[in-house]
PDB file of N, CA and C in Angstrom:
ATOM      1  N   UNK A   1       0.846  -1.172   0.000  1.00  0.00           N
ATOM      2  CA  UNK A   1       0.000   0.000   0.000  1.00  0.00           C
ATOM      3  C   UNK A   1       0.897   1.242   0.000  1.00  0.00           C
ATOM      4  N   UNK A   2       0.617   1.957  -0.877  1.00  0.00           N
ATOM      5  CA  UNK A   2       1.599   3.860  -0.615  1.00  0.00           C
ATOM      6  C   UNK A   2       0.982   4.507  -0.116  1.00  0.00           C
ATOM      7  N   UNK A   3       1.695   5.384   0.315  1.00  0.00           N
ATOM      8  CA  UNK A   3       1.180   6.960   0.946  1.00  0.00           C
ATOM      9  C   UNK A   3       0.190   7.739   0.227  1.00  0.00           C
ATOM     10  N   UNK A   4      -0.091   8.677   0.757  1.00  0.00           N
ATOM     11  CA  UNK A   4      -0.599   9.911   0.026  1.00  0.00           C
ATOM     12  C   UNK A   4       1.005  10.635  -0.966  1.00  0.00           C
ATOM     13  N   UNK A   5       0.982  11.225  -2.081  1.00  0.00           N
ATOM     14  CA  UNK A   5       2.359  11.550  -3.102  1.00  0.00           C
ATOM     15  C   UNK A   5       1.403  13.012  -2.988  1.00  0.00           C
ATOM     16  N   UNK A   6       1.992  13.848  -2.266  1.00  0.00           N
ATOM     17  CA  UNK A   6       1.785  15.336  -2.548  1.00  0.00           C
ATOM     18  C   UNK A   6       1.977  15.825  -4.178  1.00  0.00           C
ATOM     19  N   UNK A   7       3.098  15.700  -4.490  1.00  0.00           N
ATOM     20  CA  UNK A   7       3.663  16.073  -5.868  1.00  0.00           C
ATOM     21  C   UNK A   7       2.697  15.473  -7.012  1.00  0.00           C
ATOM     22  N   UNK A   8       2.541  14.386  -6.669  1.00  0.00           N
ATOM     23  CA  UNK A   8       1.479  13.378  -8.075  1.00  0.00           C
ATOM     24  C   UNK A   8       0.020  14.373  -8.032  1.00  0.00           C
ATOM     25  N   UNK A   9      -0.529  14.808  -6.455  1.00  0.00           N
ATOM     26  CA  UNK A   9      -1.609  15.318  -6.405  1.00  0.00           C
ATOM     27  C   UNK A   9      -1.815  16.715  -6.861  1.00  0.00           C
ATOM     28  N   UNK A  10      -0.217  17.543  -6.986  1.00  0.00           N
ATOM     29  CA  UNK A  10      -0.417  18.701  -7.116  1.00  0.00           C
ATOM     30  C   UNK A  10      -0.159  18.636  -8.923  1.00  0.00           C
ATOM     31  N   UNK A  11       0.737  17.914  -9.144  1.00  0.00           N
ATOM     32  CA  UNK A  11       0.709  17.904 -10.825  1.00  0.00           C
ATOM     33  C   UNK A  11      -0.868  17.445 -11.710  1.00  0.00           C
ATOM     34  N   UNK A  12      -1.522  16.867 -10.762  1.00  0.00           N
ATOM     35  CA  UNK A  12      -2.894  16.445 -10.950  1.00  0.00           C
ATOM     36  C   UNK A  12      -4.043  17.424 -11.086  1.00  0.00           C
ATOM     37  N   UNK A  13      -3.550  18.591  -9.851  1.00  0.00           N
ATOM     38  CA  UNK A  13      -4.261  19.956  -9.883  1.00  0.00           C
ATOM     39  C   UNK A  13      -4.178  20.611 -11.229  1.00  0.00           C
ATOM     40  N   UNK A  14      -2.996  20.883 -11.816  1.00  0.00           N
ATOM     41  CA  UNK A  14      -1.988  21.439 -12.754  1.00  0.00           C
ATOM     42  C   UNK A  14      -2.705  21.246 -13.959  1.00  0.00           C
ATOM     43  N   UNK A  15      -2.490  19.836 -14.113  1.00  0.00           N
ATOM     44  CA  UNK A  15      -3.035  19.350 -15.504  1.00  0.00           C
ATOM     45  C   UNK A  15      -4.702  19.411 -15.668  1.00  0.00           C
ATOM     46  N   UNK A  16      -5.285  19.183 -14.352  1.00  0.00           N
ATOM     47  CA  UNK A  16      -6.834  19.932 -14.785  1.00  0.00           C
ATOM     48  C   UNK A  16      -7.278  20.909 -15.177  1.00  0.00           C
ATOM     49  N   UNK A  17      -6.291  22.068 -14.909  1.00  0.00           N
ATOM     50  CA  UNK A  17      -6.298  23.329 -14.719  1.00  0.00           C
ATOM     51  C   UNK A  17      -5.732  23.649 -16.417  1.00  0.00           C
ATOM     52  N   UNK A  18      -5.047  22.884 -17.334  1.00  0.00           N
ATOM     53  CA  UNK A  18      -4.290  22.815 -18.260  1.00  0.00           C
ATOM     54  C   UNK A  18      -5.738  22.840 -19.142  1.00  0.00           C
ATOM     55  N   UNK A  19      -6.481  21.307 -18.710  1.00  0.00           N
ATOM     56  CA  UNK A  19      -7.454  21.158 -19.948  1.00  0.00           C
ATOM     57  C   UNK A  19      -8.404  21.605 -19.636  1.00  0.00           C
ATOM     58  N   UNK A  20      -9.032  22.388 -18.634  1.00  0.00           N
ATOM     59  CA  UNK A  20      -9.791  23.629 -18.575  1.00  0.00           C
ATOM     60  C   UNK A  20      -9.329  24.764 -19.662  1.00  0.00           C
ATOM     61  N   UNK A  21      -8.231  25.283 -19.444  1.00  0.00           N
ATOM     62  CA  UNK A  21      -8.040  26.006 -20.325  1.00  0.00           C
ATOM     63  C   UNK A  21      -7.843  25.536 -21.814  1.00  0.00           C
ATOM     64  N   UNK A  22      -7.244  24.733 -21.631  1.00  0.00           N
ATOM     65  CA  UNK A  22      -7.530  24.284 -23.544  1.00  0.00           C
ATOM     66  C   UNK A  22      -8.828  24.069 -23.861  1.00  0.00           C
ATOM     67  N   UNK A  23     -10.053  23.554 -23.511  1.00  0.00           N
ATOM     68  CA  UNK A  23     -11.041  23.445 -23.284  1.00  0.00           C
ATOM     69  C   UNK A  23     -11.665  24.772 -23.881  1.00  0.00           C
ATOM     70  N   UNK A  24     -11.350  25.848 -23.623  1.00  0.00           N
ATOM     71  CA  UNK A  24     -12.020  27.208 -23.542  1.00  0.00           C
ATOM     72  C   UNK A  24     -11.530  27.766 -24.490  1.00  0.00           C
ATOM     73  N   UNK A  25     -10.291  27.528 -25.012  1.00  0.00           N
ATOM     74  CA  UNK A  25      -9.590  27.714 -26.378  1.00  0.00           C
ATOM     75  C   UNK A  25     -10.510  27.332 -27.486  1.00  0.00           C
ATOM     76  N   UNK A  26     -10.960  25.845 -27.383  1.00  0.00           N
ATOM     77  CA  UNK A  26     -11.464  24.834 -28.197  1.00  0.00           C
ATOM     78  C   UNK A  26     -13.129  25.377 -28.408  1.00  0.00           C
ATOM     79  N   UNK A  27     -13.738  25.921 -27.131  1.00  0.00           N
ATOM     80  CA  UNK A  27     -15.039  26.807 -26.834  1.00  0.00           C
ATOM     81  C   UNK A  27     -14.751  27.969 -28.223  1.00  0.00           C
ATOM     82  N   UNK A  28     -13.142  28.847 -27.609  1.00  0.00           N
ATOM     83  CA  UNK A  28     -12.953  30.411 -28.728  1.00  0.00           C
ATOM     84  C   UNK A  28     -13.314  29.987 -30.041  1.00  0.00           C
ATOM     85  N   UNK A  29     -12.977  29.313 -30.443  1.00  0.00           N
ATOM     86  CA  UNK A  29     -12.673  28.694 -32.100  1.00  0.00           C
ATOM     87  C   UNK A  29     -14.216  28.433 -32.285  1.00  0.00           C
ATOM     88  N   UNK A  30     -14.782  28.123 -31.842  1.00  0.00           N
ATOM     89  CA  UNK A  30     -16.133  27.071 -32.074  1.00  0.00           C
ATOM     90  C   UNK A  30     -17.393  28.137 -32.217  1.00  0.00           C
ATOM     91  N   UNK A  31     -17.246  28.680 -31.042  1.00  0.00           N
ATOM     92  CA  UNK A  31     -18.323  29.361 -30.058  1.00  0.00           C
ATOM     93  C   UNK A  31     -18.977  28.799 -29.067  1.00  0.00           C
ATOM     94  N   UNK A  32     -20.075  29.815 -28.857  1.00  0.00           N
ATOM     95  CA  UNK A  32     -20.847  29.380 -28.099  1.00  0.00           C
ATOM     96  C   UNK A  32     -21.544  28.290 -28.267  1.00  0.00           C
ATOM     97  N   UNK A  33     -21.796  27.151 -27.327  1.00  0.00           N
ATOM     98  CA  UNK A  33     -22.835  25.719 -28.085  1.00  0.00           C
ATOM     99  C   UNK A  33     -24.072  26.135 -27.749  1.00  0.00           C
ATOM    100  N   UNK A  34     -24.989  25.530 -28.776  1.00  0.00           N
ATOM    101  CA  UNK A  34     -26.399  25.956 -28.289  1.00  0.00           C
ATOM    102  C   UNK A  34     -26.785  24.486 -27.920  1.00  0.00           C
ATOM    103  N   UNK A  35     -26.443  23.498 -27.718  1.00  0.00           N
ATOM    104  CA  UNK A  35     -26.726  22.411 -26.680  1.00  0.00           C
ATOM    105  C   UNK A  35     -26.926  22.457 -25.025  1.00  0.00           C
ATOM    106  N   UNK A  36     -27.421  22.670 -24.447  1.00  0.00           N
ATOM    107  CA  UNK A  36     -27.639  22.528 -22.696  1.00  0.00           C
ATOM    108  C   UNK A  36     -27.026  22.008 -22.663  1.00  0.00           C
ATOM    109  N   UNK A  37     -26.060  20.851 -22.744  1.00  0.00           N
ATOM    110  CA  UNK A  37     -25.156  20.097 -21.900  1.00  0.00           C
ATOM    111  C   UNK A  37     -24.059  20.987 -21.952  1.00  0.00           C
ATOM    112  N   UNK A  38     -24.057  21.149 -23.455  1.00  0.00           N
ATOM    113  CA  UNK A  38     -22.390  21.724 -23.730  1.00  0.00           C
ATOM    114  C   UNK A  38     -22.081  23.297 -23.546  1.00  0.00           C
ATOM    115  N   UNK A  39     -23.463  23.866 -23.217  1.00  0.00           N
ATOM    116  CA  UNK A  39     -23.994  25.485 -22.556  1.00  0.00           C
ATOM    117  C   UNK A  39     -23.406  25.165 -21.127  1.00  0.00           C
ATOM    118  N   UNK A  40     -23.524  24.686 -20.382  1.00  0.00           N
ATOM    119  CA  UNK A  40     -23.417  24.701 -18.995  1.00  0.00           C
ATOM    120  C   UNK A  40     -21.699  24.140 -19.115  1.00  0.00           C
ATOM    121  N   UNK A  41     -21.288  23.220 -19.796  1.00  0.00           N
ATOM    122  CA  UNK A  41     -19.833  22.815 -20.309  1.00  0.00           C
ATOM    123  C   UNK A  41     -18.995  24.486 -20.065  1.00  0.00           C
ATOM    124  N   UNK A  42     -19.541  25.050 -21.283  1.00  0.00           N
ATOM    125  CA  UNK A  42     -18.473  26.011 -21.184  1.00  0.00           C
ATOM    126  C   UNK A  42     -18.857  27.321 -20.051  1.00  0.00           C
ATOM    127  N   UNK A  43     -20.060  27.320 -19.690  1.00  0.00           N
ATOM    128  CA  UNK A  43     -20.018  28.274 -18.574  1.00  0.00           C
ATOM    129  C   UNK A  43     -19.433  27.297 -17.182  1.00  0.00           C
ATOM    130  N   UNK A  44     -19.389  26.492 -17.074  1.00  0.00           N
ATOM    131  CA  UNK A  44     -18.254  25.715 -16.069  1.00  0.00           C
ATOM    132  C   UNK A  44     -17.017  26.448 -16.248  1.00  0.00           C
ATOM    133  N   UNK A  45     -16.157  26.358 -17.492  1.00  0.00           N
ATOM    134  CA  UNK A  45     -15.073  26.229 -17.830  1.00  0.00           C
ATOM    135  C   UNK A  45     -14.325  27.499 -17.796  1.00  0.00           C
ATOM    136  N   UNK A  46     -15.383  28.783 -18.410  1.00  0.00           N
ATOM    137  CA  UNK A  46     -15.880  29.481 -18.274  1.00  0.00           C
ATOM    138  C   UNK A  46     -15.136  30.284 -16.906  1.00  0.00           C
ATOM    139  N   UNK A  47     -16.212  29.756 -16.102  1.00  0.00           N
ATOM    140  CA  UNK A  47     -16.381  30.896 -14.789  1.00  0.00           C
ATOM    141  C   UNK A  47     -15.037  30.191 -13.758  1.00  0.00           C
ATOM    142  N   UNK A  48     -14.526  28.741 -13.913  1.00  0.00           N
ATOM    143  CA  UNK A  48     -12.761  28.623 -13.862  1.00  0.00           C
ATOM    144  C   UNK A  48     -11.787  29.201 -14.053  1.00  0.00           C
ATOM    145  N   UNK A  49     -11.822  29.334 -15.046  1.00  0.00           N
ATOM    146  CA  UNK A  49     -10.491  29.677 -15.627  1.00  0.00           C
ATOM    147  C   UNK A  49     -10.670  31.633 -16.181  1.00  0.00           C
ATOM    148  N   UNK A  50     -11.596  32.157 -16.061  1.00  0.00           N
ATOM    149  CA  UNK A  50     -11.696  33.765 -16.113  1.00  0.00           C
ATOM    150  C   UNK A  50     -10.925  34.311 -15.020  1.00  0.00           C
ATOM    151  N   UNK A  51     -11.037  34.105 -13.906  1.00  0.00           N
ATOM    152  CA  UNK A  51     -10.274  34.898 -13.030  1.00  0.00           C
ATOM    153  C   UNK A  51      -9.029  34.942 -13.234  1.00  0.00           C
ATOM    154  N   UNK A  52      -8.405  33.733 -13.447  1.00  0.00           N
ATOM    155  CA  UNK A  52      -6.935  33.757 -14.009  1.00  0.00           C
ATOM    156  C   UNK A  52      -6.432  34.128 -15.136  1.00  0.00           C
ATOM    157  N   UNK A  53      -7.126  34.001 -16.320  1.00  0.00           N
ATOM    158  CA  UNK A  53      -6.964  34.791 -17.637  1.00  0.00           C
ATOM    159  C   UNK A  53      -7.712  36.136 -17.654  1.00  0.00           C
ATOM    160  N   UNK A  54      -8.221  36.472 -16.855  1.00  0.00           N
ATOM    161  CA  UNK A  54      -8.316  37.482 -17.006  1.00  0.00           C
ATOM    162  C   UNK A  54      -7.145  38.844 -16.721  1.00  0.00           C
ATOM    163  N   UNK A  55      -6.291  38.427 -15.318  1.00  0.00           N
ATOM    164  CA  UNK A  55      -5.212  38.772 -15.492  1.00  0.00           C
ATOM    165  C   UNK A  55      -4.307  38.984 -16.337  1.00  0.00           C
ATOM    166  N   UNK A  56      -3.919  38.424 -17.025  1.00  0.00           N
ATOM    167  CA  UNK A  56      -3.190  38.519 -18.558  1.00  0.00           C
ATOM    168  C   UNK A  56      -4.020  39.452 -19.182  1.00  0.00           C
ATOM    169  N   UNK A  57      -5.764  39.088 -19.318  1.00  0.00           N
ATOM    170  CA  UNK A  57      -5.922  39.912 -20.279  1.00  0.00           C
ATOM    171  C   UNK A  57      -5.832  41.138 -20.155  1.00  0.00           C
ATOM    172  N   UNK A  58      -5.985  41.918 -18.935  1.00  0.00           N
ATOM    173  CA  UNK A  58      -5.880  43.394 -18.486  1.00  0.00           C
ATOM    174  C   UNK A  58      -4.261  44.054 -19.385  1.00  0.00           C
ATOM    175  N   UNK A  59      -3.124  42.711 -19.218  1.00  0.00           N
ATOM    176  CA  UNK A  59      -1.780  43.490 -19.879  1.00  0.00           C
ATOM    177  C   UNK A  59      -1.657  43.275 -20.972  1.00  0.00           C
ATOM    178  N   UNK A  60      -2.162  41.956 -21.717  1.00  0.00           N
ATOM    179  CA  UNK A  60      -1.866  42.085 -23.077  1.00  0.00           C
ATOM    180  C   UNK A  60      -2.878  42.052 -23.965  1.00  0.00           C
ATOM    181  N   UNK A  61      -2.749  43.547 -24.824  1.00  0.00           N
ATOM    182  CA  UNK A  61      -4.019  43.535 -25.804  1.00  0.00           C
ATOM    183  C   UNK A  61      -4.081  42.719 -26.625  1.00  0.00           C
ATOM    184  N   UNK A  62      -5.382  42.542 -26.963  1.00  0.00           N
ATOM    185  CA  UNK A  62      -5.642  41.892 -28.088  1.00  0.00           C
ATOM    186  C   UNK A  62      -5.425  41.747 -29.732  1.00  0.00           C
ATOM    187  N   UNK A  63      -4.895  41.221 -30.161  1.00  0.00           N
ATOM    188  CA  UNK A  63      -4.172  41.143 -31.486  1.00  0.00           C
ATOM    189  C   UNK A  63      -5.450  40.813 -32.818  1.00  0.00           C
ATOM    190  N   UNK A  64      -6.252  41.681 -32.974  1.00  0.00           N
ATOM    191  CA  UNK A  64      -7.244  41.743 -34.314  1.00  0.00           C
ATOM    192  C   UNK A  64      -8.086  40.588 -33.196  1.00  0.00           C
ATOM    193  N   UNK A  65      -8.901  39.607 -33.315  1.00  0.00           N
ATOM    194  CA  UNK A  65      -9.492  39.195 -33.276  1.00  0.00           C
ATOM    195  C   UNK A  65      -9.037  37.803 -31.618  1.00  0.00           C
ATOM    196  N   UNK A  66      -7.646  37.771 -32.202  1.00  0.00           N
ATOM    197  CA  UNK A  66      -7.211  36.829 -31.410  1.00  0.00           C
ATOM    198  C   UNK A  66      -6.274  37.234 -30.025  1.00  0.00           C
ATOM    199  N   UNK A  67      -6.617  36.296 -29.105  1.00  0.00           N
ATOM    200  CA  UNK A  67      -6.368  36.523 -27.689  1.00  0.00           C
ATOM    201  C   UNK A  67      -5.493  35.928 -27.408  1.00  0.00           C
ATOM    202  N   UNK A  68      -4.653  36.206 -27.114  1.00  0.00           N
ATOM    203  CA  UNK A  68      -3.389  35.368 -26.362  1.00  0.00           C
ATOM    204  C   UNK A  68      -3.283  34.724 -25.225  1.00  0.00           C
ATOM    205  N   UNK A  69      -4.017  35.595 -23.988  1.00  0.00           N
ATOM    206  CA  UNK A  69      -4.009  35.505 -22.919  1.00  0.00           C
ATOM    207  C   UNK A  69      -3.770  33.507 -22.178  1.00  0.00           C
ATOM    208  N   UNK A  70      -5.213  32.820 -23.187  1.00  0.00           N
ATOM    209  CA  UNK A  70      -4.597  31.476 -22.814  1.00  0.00           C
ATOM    210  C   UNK A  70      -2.886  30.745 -23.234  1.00  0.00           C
ATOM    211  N   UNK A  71      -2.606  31.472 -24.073  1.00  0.00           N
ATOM    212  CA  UNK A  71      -1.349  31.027 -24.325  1.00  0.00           C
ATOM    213  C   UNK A  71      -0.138  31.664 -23.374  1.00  0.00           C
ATOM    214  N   UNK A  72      -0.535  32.794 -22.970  1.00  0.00           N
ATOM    215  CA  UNK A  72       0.614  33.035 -21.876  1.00  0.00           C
ATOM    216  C   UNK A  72       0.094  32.586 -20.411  1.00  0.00           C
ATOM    217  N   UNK A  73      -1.256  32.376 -20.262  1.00  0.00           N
ATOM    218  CA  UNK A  73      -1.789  31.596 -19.281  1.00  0.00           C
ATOM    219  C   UNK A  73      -1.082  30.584 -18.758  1.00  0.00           C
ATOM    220  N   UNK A  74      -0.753  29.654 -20.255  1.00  0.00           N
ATOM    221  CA  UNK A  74      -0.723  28.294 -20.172  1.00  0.00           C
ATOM    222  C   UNK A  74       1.016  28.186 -19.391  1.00  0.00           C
ATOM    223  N   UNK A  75       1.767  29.263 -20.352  1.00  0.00           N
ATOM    224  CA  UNK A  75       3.195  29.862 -19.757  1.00  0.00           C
ATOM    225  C   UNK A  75       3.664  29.515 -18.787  1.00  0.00           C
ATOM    226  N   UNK A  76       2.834  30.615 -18.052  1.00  0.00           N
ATOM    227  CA  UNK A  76       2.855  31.160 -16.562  1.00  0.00           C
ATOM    228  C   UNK A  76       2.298  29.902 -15.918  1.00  0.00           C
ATOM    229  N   UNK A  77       1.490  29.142 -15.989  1.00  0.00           N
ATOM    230  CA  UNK A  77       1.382  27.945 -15.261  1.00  0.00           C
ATOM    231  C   UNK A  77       2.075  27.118 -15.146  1.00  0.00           C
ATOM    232  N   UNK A  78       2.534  26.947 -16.476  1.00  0.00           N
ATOM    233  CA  UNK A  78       4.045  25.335 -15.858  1.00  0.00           C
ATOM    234  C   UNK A  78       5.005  26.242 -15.579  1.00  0.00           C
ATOM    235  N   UNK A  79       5.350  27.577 -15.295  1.00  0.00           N
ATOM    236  CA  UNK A  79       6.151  27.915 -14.797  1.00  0.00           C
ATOM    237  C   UNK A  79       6.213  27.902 -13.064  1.00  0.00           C
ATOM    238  N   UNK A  80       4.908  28.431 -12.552  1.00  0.00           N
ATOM    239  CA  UNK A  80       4.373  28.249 -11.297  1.00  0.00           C
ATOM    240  C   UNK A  80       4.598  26.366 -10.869  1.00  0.00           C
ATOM    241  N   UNK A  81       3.732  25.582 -11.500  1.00  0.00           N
ATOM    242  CA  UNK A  81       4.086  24.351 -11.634  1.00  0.00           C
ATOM    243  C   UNK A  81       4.939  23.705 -11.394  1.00  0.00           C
ATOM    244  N   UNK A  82       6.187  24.394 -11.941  1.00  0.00           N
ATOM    245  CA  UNK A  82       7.627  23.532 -11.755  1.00  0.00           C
ATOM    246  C   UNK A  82       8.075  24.219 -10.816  1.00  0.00           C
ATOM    247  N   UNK A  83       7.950  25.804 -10.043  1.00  0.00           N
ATOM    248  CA  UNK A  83       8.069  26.007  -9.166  1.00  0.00           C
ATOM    249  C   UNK A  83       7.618  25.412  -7.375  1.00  0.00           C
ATOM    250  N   UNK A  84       6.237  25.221  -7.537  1.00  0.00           N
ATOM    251  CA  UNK A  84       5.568  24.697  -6.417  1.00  0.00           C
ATOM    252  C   UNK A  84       6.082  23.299  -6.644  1.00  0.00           C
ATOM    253  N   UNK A  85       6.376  22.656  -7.382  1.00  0.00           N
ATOM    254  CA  UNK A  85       5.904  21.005  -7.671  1.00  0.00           C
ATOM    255  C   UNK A  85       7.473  20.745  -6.896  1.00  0.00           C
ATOM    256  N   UNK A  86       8.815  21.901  -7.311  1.00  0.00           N
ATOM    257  CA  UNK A  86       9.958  21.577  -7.190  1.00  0.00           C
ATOM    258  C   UNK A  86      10.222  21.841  -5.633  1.00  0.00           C
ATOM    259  N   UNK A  87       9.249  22.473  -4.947  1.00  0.00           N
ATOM    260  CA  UNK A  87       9.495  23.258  -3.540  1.00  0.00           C
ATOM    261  C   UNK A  87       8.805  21.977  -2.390  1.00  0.00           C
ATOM    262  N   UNK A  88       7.960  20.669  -3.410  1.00  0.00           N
ATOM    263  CA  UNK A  88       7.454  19.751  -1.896  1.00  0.00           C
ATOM    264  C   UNK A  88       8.343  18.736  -2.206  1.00  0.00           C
TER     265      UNK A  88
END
């Protein structure tokens, strides 16, 4: 039997947090769904991952149509990531 693995659990956090945001990428491209399942899908995903991209978005404008923000999102997370993950 093993322990509880702090590190496995926090890279676990990480990577949910990863395909949330790709997720919402995959939402940008598409749009909005007019399905109820997949309506409530992206307002989940949605009301996650805004607080944190939204940060980015306040500093970096928007380029014609397209947003960056998840891509430096994504950045700044395995950077945090390999920070916290390297500190337990």
């Amino acid at each position: 039997m093993t322990g509880f693995d702090a590190r496995s659990f926090v890279n676990a956090l990480f990577y949910t947090y990863y395909v949330f945001i790709i997720i919402r990428i995959i939402f940008s491209w598409t749009g909005i769904p007019s399905n109820r399942t997949l309506l409530t899908l992206f307002r989940y995903v949605h009301d996650v991952t805004e607080p944190y991209l939204g940060l980015f978005r306040r500093f970096i404008p928007l380029a014609g149509p397209i947003d960056f923000s998840p891509l430096v999102g994504l950045l700044v997370l395995g950077i945090i990531q390999s920070f916290v993950v390297s500190a337990l």
